[in-house]
Protein backbone atom coordinates (compact mmCIF):
# COMPACT_ATOMS: atom_id res chain seq x y z
CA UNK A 1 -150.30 -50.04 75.48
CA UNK A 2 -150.99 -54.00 74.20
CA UNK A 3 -154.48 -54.17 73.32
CA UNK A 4 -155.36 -50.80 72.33
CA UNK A 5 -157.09 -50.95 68.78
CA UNK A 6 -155.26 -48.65 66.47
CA UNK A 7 -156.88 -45.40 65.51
CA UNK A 8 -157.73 -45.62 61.60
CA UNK A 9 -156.11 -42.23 59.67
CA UNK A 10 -159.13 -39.57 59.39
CA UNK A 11 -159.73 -39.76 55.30
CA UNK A 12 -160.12 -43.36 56.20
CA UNK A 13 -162.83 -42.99 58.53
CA UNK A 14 -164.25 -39.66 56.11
CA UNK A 15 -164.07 -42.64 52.93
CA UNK A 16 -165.75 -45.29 54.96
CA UNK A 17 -168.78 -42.84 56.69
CA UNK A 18 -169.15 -42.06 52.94
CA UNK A 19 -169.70 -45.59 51.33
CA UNK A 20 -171.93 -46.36 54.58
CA UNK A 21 -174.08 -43.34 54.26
CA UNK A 22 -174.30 -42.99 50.29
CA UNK A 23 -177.93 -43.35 49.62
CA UNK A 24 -178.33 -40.72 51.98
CA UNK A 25 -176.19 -38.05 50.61
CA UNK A 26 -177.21 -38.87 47.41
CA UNK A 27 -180.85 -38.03 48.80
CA UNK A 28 -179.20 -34.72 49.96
CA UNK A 29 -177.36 -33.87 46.51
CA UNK A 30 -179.38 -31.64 44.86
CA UNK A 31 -179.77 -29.33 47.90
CA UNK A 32 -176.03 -29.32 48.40
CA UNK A 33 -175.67 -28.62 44.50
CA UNK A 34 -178.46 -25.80 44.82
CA UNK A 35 -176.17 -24.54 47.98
CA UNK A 36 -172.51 -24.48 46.06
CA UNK A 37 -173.84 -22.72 43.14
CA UNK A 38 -176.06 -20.16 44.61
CA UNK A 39 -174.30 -19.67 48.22
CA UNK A 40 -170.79 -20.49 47.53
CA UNK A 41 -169.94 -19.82 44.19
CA UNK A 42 -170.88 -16.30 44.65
CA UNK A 43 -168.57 -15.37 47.71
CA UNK A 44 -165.86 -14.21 45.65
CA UNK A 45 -168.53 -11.30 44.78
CA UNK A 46 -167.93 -9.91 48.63
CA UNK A 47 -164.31 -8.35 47.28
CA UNK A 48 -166.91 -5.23 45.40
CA UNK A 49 -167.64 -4.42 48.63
CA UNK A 50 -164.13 -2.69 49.28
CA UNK A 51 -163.76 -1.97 45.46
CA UNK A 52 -165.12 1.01 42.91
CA UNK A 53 -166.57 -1.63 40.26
CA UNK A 54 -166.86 -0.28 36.67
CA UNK A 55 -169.17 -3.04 34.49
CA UNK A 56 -167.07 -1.69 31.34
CA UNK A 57 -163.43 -3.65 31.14
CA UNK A 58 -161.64 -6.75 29.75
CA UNK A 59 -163.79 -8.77 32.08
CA UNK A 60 -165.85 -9.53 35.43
CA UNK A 61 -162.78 -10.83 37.14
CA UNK A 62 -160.21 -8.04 35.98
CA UNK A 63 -162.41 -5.97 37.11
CA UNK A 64 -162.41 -7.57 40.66
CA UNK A 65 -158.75 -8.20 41.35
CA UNK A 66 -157.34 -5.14 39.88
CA UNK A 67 -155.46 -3.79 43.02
CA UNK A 68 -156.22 0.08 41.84
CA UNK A 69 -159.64 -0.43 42.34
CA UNK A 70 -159.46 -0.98 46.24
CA UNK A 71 -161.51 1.42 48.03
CA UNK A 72 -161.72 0.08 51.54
CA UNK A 73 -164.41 1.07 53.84
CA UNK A 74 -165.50 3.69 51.18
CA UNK A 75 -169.14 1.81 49.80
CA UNK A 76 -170.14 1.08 53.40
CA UNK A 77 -169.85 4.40 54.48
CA UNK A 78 -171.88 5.68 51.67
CA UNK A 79 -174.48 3.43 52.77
CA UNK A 80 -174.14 4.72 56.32
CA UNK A 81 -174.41 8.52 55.23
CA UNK A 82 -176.53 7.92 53.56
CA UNK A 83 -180.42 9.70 54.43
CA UNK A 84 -181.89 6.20 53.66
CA UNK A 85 -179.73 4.41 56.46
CA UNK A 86 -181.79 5.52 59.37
CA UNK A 87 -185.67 4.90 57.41
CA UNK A 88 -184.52 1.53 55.67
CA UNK A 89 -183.01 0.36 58.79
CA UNK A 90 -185.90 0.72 60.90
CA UNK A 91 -188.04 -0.45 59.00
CA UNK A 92 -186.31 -3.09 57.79
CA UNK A 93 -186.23 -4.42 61.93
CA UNK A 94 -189.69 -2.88 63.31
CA UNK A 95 -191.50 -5.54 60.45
CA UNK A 96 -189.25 -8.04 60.68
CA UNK A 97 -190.25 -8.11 64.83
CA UNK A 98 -193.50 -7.99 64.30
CA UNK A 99 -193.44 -10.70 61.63
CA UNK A 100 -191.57 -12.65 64.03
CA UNK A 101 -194.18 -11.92 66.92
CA UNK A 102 -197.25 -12.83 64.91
CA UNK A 103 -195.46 -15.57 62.85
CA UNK A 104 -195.12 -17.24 66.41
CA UNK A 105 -198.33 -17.04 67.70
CA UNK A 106 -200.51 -17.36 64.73
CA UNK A 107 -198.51 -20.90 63.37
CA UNK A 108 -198.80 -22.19 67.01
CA UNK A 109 -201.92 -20.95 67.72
CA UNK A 110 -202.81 -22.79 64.60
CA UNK A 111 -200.78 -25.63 65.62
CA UNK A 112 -202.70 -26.54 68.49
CA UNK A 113 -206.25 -26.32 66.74
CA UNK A 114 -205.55 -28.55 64.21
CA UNK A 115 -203.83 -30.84 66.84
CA UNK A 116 -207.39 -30.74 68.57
CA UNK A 117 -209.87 -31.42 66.13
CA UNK A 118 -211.43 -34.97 66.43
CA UNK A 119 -211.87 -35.83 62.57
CA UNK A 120 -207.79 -36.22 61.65
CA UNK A 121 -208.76 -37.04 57.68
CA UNK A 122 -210.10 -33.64 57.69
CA UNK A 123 -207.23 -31.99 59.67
CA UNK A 124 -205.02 -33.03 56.12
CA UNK A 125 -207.30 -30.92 54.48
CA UNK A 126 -207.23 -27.96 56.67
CA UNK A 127 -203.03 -28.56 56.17
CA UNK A 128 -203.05 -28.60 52.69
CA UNK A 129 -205.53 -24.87 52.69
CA UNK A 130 -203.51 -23.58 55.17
CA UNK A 131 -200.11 -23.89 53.79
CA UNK A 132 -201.10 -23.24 49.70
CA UNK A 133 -200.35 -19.87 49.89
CA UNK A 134 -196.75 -20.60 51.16
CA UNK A 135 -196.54 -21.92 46.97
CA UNK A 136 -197.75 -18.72 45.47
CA UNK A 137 -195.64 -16.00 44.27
CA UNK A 138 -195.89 -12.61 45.25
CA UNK A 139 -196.50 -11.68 42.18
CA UNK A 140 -199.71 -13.66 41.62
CA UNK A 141 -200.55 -12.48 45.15
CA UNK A 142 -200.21 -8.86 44.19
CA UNK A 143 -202.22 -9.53 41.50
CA UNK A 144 -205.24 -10.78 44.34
CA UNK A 145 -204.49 -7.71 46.51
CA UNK A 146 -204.50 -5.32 43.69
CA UNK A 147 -208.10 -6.96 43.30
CA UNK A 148 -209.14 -6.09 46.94
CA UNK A 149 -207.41 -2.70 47.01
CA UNK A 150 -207.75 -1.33 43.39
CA UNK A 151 -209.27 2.28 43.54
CA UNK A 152 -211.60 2.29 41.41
CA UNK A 153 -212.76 -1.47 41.04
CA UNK A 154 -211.42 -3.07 44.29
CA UNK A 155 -213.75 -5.05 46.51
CA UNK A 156 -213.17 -3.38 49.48
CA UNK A 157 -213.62 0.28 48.11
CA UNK A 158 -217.39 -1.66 46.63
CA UNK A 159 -217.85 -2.50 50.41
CA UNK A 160 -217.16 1.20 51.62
CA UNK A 161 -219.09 2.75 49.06
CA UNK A 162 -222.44 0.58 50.27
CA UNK A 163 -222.07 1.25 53.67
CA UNK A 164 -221.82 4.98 52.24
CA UNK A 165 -217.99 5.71 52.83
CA UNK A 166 -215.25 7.46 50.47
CA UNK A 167 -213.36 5.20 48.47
CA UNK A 168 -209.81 5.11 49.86
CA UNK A 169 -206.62 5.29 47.85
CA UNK A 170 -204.30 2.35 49.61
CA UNK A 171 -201.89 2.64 47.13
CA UNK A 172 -200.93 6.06 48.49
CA UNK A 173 -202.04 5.54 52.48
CA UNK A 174 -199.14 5.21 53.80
CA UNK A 175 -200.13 4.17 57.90
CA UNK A 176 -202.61 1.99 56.40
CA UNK A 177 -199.50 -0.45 55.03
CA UNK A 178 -197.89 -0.84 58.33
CA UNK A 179 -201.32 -2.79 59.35
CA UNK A 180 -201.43 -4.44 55.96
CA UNK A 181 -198.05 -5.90 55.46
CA UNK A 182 -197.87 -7.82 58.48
CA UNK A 183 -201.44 -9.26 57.88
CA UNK A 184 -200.35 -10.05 54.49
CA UNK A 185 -197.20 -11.59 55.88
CA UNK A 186 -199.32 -14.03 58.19
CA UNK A 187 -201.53 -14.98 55.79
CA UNK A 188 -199.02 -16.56 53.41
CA UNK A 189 -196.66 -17.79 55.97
CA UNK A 190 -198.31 -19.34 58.97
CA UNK A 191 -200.03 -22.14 57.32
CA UNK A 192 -195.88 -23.68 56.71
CA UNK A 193 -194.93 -22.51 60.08
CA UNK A 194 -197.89 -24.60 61.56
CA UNK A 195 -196.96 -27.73 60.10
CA UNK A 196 -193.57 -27.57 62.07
CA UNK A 197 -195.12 -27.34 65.28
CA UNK A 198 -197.94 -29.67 64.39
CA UNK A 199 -194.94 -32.27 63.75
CA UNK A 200 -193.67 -31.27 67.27
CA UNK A 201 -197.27 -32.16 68.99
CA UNK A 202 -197.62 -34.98 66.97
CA UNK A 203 -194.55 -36.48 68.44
CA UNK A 204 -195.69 -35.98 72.33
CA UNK A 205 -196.10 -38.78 74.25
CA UNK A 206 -200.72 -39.26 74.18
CA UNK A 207 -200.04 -41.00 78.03
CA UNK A 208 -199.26 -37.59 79.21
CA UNK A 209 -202.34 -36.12 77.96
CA UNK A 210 -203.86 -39.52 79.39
CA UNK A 211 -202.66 -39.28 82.95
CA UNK A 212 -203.75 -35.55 83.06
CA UNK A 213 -207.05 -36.49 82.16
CA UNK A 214 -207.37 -38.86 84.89
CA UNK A 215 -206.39 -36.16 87.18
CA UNK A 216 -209.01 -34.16 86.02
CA UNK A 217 -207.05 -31.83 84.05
CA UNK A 218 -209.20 -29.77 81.31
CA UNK A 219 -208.41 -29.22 77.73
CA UNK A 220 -207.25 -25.77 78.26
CA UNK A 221 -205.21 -26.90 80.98
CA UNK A 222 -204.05 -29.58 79.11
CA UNK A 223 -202.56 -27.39 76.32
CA UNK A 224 -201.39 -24.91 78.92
CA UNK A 225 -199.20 -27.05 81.11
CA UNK A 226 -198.46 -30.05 78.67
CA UNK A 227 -198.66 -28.54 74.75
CA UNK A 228 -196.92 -25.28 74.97
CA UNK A 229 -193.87 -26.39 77.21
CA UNK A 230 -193.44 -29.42 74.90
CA UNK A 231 -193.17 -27.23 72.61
CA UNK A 232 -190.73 -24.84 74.17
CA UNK A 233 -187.54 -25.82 71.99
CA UNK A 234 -189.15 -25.91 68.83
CA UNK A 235 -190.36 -22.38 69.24
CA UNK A 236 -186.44 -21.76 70.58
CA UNK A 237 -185.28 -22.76 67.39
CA UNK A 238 -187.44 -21.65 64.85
CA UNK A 239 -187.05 -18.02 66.66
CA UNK A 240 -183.13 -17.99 66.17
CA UNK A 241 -182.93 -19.29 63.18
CA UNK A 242 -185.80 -16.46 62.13
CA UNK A 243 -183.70 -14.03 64.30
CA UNK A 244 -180.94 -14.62 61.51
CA UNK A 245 -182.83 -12.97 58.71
CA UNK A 246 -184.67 -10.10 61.10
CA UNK A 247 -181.74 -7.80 58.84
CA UNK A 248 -183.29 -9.49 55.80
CA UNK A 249 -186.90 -8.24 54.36
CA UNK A 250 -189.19 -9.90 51.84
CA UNK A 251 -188.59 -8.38 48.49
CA UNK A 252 -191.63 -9.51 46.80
CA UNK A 253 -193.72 -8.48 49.63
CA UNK A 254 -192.04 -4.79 50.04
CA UNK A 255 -191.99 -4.53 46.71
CA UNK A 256 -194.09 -6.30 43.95
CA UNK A 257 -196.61 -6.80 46.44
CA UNK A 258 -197.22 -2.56 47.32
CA UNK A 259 -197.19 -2.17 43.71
CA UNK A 260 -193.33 -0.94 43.47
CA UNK A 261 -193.67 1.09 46.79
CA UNK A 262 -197.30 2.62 45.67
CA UNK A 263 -194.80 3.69 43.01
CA UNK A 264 -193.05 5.71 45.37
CA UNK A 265 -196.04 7.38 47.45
CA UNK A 266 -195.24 4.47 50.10
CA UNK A 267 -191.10 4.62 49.59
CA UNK A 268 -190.89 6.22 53.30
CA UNK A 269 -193.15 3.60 55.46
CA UNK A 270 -192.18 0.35 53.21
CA UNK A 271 -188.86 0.85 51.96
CA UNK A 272 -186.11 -1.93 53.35
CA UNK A 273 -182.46 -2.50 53.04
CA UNK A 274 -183.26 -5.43 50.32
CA UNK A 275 -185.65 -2.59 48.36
CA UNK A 276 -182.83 -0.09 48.34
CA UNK A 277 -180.17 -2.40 47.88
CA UNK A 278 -182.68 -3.28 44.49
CA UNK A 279 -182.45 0.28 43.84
CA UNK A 280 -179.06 1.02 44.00
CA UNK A 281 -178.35 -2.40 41.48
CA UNK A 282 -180.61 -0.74 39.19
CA UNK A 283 -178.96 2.84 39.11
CA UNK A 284 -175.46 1.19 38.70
CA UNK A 285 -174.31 1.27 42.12
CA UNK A 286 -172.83 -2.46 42.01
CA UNK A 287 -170.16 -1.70 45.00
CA UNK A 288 -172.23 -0.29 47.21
CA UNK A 289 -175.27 -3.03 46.77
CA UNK A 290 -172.96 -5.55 47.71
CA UNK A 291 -171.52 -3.53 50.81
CA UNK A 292 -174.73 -2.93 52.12
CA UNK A 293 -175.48 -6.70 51.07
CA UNK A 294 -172.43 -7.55 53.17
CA UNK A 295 -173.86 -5.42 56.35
CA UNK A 296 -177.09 -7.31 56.17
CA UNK A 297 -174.99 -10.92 56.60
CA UNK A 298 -172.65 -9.66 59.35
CA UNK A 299 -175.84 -8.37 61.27
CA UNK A 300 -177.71 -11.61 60.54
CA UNK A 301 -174.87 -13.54 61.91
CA UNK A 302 -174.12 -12.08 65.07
CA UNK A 303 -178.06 -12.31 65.93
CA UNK A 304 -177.77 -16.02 65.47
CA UNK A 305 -174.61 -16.14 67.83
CA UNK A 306 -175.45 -13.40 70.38
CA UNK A 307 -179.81 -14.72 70.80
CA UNK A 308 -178.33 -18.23 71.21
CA UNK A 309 -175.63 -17.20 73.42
CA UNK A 310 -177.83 -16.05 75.85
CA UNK A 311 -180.77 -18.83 75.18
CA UNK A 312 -177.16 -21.25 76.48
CA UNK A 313 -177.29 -19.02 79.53
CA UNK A 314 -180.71 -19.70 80.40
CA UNK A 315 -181.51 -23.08 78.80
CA UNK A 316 -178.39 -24.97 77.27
CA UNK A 317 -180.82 -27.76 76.36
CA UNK A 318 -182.85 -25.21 73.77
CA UNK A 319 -179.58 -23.43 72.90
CA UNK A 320 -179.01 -23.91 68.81
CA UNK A 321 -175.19 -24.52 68.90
């Protein structure tokens, strides 16, 4: 038809979005480096799942395409018959929920205050308190629980002895961990999760507050019917994207932070798939770490698809993808 601009070839268009957007991708580079080298160059390491993997050999990758070493299905179902299927599993989901639970309403609860105090100079400094021990390793915070928790010397057992109780052994309590990991979870984790719905308030509209001020709206109400359904999608989001790694456990937490497992007193109430799977690298069971590794990725990714599949249902406009 006479007048219809020609469509430019797609590497075209690809080379030109390129030149026009290069200070931006160049601002992106080192995360895309940091995700080919430790997310893609790997992959090829999925083929031990359906292999028997021997570390002796002529090399890493002779090792991985030989053809005689094809096992199939064979690691997974060792994981799967395994006694610590069941225990790991649970446990790996029941914390992961409540994490998700009290990551939710402790970074929004959080949120919100900050977004209500009156002095906003001093509302950096609550940010920067809040979300310091997102920076800290497990390891150093082990080191500060092991201080609150030790036996002998610990502050809390000093507290209990005071007020004339027994000195407990936490290290070796096993119910008293299912309260302790999720508080230690929230404590070095909501501070980061406040600052993203912090940004979210920031960026409502003050006139809407205004107007429902001059209709005599309270503060309460005010966060009630304004606040929290602004921030509807955010919470959406973050949730799914969470929902992806629900298979997933902290390893540092589970593990460095319990002192190895209460060195193995707590193995029943705080193992997790990413504990065993540490357990089964270290006992030479390379084939059937990765298997179980696979597992934990194909049940990661059909959470993200199936919770925003049904968040498109309800509210396309929240939906991820």
């Amino acid at each position: 038809m006479a007048g219809t601009p020609v469509k430019k070839p797609l590497y075209i268009r690809f080379l030109k979005a390129l030149k026009s957007d290069r200070m931006f991708l160049l601002m992106c580079l080192p995360g895309i480096i940091w995700l080919l080298l430790f997310a893609y160059l790997p992959l090829p390491g999925i083929l031990m799942s359906f292999q028997r993997v021997s570390i002796a050999g002529k090399s890493f990758f002779h090792n991985l395409l030989n053809p005689v070493r094809w096992v199939g299905m064979q690691n997974l179902n060792a994981y799967f018959s395994s006694p610590d299927f069941w225990n790991t599993t649970r446990n790996t989901l029941m914390y992961n929920l409540v994490f998700l639970v009290l990551g939710l309403i402790g970074s929004v609860f959080t949120a919100i205050a900050a977004s209500e105090l009156w002095n906003k100079r001093m509302v950096k400094v609550y940010q920067s308190i809040m979300i310091l021990p997102s920076f800290l390793s497990w390891v150093i915070v082990s080191y500060l629980i092991y201080s609150l928790l030790n036996p002998q010397y610990g502050v809390i057992n000093r507290l209990l002895a005071q007020w004339g109780f027994s000195p407990v052994s936490w290290y070796s309590e096993k119910n008293a961990w299912i309260v302790l990991l999720p508080l230690f979870n929230l404590w070095k984790g909501v501070g980061l999760g406040a600052i993203y719905y912090f940004a979210a308030i920031s960026g409502i509209n003050p006139e809407i507050y205004e107007s429902a001020m001059l209709d005599g709206a309270s503060r309460f109400k005010q966060i009630i019917y304004i606040t929290l359904p602004m921030l509807k999608t955010t919470m959406i989001i973050l949730t799914i994207l969470n929902l992806g790694n629900i298979i997933r456990s902290d390893f540092g937490l589970f593990y460095v932070a319990t002192l190895q497992m209460g060195r193995g007193a707590l193995y029943e109430t705080v193992s997790t798939i990413d504990t065993y799977t540490y357990t089964l690298l270290q006992s030479g069971s390379m084939a059937v770490g990765t298997a179980v590794g696979l597992y934990q990725s194909f049940v990661g990714l059909a959470m993200i698809v199936g919770v925003n599949l049904i968040v498109r249902k309800i509210d396309k406009d929240s939906a991820l993808f």
